[in-house]
Protein backbone atom coordinates (compact mmCIF):
# COMPACT_ATOMS: atom_id res chain seq x y z
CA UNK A 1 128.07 115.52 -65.64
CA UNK A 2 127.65 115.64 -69.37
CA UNK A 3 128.43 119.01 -70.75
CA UNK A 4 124.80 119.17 -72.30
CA UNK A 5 123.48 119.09 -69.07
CA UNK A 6 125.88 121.22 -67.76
CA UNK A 7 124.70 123.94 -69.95
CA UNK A 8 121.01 123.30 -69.69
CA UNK A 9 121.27 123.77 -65.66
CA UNK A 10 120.31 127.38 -63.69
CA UNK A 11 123.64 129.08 -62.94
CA UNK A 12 122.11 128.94 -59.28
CA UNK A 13 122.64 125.73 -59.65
CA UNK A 14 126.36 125.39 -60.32
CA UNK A 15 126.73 127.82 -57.80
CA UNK A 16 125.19 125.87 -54.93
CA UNK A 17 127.22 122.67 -55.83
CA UNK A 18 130.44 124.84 -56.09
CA UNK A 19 129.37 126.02 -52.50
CA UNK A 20 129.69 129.34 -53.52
CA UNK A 21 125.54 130.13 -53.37
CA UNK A 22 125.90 129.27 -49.60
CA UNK A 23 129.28 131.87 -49.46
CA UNK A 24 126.83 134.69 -50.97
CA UNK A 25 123.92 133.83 -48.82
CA UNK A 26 126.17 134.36 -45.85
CA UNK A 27 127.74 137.27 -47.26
CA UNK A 28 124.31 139.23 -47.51
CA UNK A 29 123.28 138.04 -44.49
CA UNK A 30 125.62 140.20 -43.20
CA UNK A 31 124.92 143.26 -45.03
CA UNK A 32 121.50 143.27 -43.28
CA UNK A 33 123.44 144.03 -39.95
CA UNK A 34 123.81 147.88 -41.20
CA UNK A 35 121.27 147.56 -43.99
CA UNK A 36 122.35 148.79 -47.37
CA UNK A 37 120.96 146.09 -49.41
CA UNK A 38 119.12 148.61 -51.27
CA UNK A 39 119.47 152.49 -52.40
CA UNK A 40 117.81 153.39 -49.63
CA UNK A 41 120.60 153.12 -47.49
CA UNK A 42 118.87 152.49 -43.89
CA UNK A 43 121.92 151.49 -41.96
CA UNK A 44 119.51 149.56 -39.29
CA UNK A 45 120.10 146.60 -38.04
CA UNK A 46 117.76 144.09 -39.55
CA UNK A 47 119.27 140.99 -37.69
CA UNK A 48 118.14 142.39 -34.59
CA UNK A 49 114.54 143.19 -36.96
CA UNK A 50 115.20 146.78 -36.93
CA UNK A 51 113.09 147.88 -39.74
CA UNK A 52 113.54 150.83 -41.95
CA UNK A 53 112.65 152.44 -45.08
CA UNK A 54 111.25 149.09 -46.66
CA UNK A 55 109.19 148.36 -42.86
CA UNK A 56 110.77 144.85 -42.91
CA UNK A 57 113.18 143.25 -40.42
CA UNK A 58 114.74 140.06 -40.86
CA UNK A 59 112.14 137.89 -42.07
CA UNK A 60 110.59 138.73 -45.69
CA UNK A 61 106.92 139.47 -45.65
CA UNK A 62 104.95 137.59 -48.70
CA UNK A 63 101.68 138.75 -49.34
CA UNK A 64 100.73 136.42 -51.51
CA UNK A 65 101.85 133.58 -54.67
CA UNK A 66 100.60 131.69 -57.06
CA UNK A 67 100.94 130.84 -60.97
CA UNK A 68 100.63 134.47 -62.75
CA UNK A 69 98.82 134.78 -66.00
CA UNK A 70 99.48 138.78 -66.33
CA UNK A 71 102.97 139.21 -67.05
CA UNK A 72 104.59 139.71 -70.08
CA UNK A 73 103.62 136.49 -72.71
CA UNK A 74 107.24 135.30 -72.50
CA UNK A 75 107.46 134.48 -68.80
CA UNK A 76 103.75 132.98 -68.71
CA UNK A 77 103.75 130.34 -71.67
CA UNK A 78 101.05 127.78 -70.91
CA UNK A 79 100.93 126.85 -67.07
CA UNK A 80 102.06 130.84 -65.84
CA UNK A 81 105.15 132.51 -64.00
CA UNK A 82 104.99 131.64 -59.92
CA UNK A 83 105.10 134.74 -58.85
CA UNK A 84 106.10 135.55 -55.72
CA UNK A 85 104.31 139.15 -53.67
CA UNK A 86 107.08 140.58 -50.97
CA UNK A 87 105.28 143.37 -49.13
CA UNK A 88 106.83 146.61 -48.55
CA UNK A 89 108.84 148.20 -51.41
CA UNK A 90 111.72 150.34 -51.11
CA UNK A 91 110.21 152.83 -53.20
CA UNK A 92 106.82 155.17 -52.15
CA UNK A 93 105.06 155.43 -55.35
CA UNK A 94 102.13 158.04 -54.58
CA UNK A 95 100.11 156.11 -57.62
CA UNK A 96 101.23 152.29 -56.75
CA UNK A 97 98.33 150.10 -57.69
CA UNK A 98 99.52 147.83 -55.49
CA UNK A 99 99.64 149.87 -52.38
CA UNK A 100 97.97 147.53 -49.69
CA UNK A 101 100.81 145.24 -50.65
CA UNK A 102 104.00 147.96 -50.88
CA UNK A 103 102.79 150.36 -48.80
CA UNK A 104 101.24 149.03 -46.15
CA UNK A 105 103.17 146.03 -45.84
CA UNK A 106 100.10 143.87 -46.10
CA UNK A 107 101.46 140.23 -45.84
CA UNK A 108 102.96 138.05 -43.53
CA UNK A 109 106.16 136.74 -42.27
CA UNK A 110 107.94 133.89 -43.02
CA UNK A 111 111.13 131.85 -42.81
CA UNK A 112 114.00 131.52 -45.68
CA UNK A 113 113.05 127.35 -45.16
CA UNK A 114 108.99 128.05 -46.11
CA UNK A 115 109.97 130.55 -48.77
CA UNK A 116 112.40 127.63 -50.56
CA UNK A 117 108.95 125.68 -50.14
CA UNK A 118 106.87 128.61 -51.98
CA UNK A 119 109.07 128.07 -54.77
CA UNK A 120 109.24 124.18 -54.78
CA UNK A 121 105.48 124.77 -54.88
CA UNK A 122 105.29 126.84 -57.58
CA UNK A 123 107.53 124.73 -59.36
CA UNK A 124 105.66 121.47 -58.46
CA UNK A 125 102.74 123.23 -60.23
CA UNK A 126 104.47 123.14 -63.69
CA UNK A 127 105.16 127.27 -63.54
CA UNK A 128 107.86 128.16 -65.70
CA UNK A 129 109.73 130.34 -63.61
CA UNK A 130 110.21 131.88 -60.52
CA UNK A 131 109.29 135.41 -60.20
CA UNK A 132 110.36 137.46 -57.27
CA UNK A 133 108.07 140.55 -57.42
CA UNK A 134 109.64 143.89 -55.45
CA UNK A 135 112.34 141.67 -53.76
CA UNK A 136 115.28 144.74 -53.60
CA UNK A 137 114.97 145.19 -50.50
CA UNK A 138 114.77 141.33 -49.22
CA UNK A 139 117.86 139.66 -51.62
CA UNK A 140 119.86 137.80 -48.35
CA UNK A 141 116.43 136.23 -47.34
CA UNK A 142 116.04 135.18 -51.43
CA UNK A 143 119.55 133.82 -51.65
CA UNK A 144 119.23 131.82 -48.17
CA UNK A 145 116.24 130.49 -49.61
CA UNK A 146 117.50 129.39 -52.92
CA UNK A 147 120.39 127.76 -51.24
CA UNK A 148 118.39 125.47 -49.14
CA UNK A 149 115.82 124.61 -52.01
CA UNK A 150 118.61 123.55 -54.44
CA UNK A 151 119.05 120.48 -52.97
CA UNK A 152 115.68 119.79 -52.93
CA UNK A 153 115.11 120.27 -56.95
CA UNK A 154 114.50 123.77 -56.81
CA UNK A 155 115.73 124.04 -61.18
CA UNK A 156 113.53 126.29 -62.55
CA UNK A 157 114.94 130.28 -63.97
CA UNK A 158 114.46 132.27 -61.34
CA UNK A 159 113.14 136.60 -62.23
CA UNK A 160 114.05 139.69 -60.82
CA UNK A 161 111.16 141.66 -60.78
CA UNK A 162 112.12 145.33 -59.56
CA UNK A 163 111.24 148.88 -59.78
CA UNK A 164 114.93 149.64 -61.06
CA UNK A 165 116.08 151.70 -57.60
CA UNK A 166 118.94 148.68 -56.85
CA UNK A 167 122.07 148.64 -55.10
CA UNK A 168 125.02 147.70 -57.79
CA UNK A 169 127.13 145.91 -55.09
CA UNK A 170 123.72 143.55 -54.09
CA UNK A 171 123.30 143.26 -57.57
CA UNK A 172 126.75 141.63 -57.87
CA UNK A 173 125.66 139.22 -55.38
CA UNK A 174 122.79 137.48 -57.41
CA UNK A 175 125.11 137.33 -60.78
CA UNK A 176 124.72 133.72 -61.86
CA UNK A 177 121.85 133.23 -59.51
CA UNK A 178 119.19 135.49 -61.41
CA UNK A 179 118.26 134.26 -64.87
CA UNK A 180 116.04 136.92 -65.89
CA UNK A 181 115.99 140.56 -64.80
CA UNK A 182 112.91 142.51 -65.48
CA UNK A 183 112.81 146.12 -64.02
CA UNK A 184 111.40 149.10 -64.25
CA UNK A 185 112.71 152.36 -65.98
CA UNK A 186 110.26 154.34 -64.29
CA UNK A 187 111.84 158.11 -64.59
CA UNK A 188 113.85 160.33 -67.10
CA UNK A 189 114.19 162.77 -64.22
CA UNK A 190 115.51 162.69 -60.50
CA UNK A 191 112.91 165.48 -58.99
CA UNK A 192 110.11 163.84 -60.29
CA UNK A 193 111.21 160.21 -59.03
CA UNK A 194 111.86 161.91 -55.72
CA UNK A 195 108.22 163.58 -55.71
CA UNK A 196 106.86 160.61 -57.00
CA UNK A 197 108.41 157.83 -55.52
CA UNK A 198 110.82 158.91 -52.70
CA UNK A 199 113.49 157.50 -54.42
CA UNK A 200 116.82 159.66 -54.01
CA UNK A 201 118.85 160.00 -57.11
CA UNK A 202 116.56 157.43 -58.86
CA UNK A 203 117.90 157.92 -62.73
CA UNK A 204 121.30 157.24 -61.62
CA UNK A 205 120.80 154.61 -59.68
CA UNK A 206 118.61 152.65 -62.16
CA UNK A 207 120.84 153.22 -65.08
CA UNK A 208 123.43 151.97 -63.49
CA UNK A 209 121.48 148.55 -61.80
CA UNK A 210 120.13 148.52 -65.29
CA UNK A 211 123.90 147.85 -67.22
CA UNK A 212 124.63 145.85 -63.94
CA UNK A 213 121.71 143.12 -64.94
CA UNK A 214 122.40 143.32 -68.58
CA UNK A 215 126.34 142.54 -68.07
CA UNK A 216 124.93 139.69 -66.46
CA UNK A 217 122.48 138.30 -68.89
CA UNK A 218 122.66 140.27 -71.82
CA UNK A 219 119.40 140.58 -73.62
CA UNK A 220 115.89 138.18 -73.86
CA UNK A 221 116.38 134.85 -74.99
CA UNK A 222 113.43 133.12 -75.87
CA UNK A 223 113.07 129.38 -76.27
CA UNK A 224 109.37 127.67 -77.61
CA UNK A 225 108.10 131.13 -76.75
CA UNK A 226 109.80 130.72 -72.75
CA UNK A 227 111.73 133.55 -72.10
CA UNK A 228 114.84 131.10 -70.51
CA UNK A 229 117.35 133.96 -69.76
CA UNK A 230 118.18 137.73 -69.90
CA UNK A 231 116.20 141.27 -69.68
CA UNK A 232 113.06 142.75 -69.88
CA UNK A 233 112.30 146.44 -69.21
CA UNK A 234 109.29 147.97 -67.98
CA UNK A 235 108.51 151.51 -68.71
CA UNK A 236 104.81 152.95 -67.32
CA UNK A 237 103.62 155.96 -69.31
CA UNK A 238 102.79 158.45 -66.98
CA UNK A 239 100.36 161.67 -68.19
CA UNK A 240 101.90 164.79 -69.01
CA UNK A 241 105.03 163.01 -69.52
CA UNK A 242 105.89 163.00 -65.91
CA UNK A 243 108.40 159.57 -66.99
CA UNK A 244 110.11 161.97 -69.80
CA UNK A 245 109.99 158.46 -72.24
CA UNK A 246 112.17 159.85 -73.96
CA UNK A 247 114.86 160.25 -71.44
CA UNK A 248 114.33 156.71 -71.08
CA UNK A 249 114.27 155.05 -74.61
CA UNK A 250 117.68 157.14 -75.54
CA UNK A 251 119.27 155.77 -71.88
CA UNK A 252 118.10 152.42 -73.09
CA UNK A 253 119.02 151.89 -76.54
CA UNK A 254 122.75 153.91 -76.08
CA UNK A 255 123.23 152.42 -72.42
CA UNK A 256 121.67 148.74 -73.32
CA UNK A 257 120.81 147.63 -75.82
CA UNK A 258 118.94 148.24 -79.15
CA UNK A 259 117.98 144.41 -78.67
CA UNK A 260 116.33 145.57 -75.33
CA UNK A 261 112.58 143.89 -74.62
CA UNK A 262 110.77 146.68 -73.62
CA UNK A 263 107.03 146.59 -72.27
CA UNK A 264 105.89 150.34 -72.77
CA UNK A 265 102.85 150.15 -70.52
CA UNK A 266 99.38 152.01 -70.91
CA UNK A 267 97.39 150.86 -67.57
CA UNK A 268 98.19 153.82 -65.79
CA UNK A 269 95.44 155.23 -63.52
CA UNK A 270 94.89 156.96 -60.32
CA UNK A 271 95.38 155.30 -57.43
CA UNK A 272 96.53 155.34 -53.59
CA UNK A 273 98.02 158.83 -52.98
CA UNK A 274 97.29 160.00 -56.69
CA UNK A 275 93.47 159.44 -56.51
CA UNK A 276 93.70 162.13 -53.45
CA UNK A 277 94.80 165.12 -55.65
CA UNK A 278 95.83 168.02 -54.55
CA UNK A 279 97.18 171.86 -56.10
CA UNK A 280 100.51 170.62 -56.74
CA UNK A 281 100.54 170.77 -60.42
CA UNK A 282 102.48 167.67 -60.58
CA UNK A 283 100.02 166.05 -58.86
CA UNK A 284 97.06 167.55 -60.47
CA UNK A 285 98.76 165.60 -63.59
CA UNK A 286 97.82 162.64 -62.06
CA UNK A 287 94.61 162.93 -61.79
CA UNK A 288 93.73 160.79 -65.03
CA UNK A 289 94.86 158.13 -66.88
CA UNK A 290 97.04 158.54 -70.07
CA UNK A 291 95.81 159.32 -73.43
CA UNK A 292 96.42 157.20 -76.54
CA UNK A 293 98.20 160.35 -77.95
CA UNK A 294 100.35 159.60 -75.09
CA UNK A 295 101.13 156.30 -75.22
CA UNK A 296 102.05 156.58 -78.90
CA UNK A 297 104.34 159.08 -78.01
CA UNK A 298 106.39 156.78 -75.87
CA UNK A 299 106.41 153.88 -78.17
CA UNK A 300 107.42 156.38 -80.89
CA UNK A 301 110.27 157.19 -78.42
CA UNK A 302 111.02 153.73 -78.58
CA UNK A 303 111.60 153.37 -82.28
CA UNK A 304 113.41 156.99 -83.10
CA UNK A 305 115.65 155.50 -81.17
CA UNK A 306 116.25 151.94 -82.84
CA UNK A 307 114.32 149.52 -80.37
CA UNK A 308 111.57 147.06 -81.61
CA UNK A 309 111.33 144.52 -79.47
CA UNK A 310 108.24 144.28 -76.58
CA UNK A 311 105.50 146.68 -78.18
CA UNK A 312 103.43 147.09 -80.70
């Protein structure tokens, strides 16, 4: 193989001719016996389709995929990212705007073999990546299915599209394999992200998944406006604060990077739980979306502390 080529091919690929994608499929396969593929910690048996925390057994659940025009402009270009819906989430966001999907699970099951044909679809369809939305809690079933769609051209970057609450040591499994990371850095604080979002020890857990993904890929490349490989890092202002940005923009630039492609998202609004209310002041909080005052506060976070790329 000519070394250009070489270089121009998805480390998934190497890995799968090197036989060691099949080695780490296996490997996670086994971690599903007493589940800690996520932070969540389960311990059920999810070979025998125990389910826990995430309500998902063996099989993933997609809820839906298709070419994606919403994401951030580097992952859609001209023909969209083929995104990919897993239902369930290993996280309970009260105010998920996605809940029918995350929450109640609302998808279907299906095998590692038709998910490698998802993605051969979406790649037949000319979109330029791959984009596994809320897959923490479902990486075994997306190496398995990477490792049988390899061989059948599967060449496209592949994206990691999480809320941040990942396992380290599953993490370690998808080095080479993931091209682009893009997660959330949802909370500054652990008793909000556990009122919030059921997420034990949250902050901890996503700063370290966080340096985890950038070791691996280090920070955005773009190519003809493509993102090709590296990490982009959602933060959703919340009102009142209730994400302390700038917790968050200080982890990120003296954890990170200062390079760091940050998305500093305004479209929060009441929604599932939230919408419900309630005298929990934290909860009253929620009741409306953020301010413009707000938002400029976070991106202001953003620059005191030396990052520029992603926002305005």
């Amino acid at each position: 193989m000519a070394e250009a080529e070489r270089r121009q091919l998805p480390g998934y690929v190497r890995l799968s001719r090197s036989g060691e994608l099949e080695e780490r499929a296996r490997r996670a396969h086994e971690v599903l016996r007493d589940c800690v593929v996520c932070p969540q910690e389960c311990r059920v048996n999810r070979i025998e389709d125990e389910e826990g925390f995430c309500r998902t057994g063996l099989l993933p659940r997609v809820s839906s995929y298709s070419p994606h025009f919403g994401e951030e402009a580097p992952l859609v270009g001209k023909n969209g990212s083929g995104t990919v819906f897993f239902a369930g989430c290993n996280m309970r966001c009260i105010f998920c705007q996605n809940y029918e999907i995350s929450q109640c699970a609302a998808g279907y099951a299906v095998s590692c073999e038709d998910l490698a044909g998802v993605m051969l679809r979406l790649q037949e369809r000319g979109c330029h990546n791959i984009n596994f939305v809320s897959p923490s809690h479902v990486v075994p079933q997306i190496l398995r299915a990477v490792a049988i769609a390899v061989p059948r051209g599967l060449n496209v970057p592949l994206v990691y599209n999480s809320g941040g609450y990942d396992s380290v040591e599953t993490l370690r499994l998808l080095d080479g394999v993931i091209d682009i990371y893009m997660p959330d850095a949802k909370y500054g604080r652990d008793d909000v992200a556990l009122e919030l979002s059921h997420a034990p020890g949250y902050t901890g857990r996503m700063q370290a998944a966080l340096q985890e993904m950038h070791r691996q890929v280090g920070d955005l490349e773009i190519r003809d406006g493509i993102a090709v490989r590296g990490m982009i890092i959602r933060h959703l202002v919340l009102p009142g604060n209730l994400a302390n940005s700038e917790v968050v923009m200080k982890f990120i630039a003296e954890e990170i990077s200062r390079d760091s492609y940050v998305n500093v998202m305004a479209q929060y609004h009441p929604a599932w739980k939230a919408s419900e209310g309630g005298r929990n002041p934290v909860l009253a909080a929620l009741q409306r979306p953020v301010t413009a005052r707000e938002y400029r506060y976070a991106v202001r976070c953003a620059k005191e502390n030396g990052l520029r790329r992603g926002f305005p």
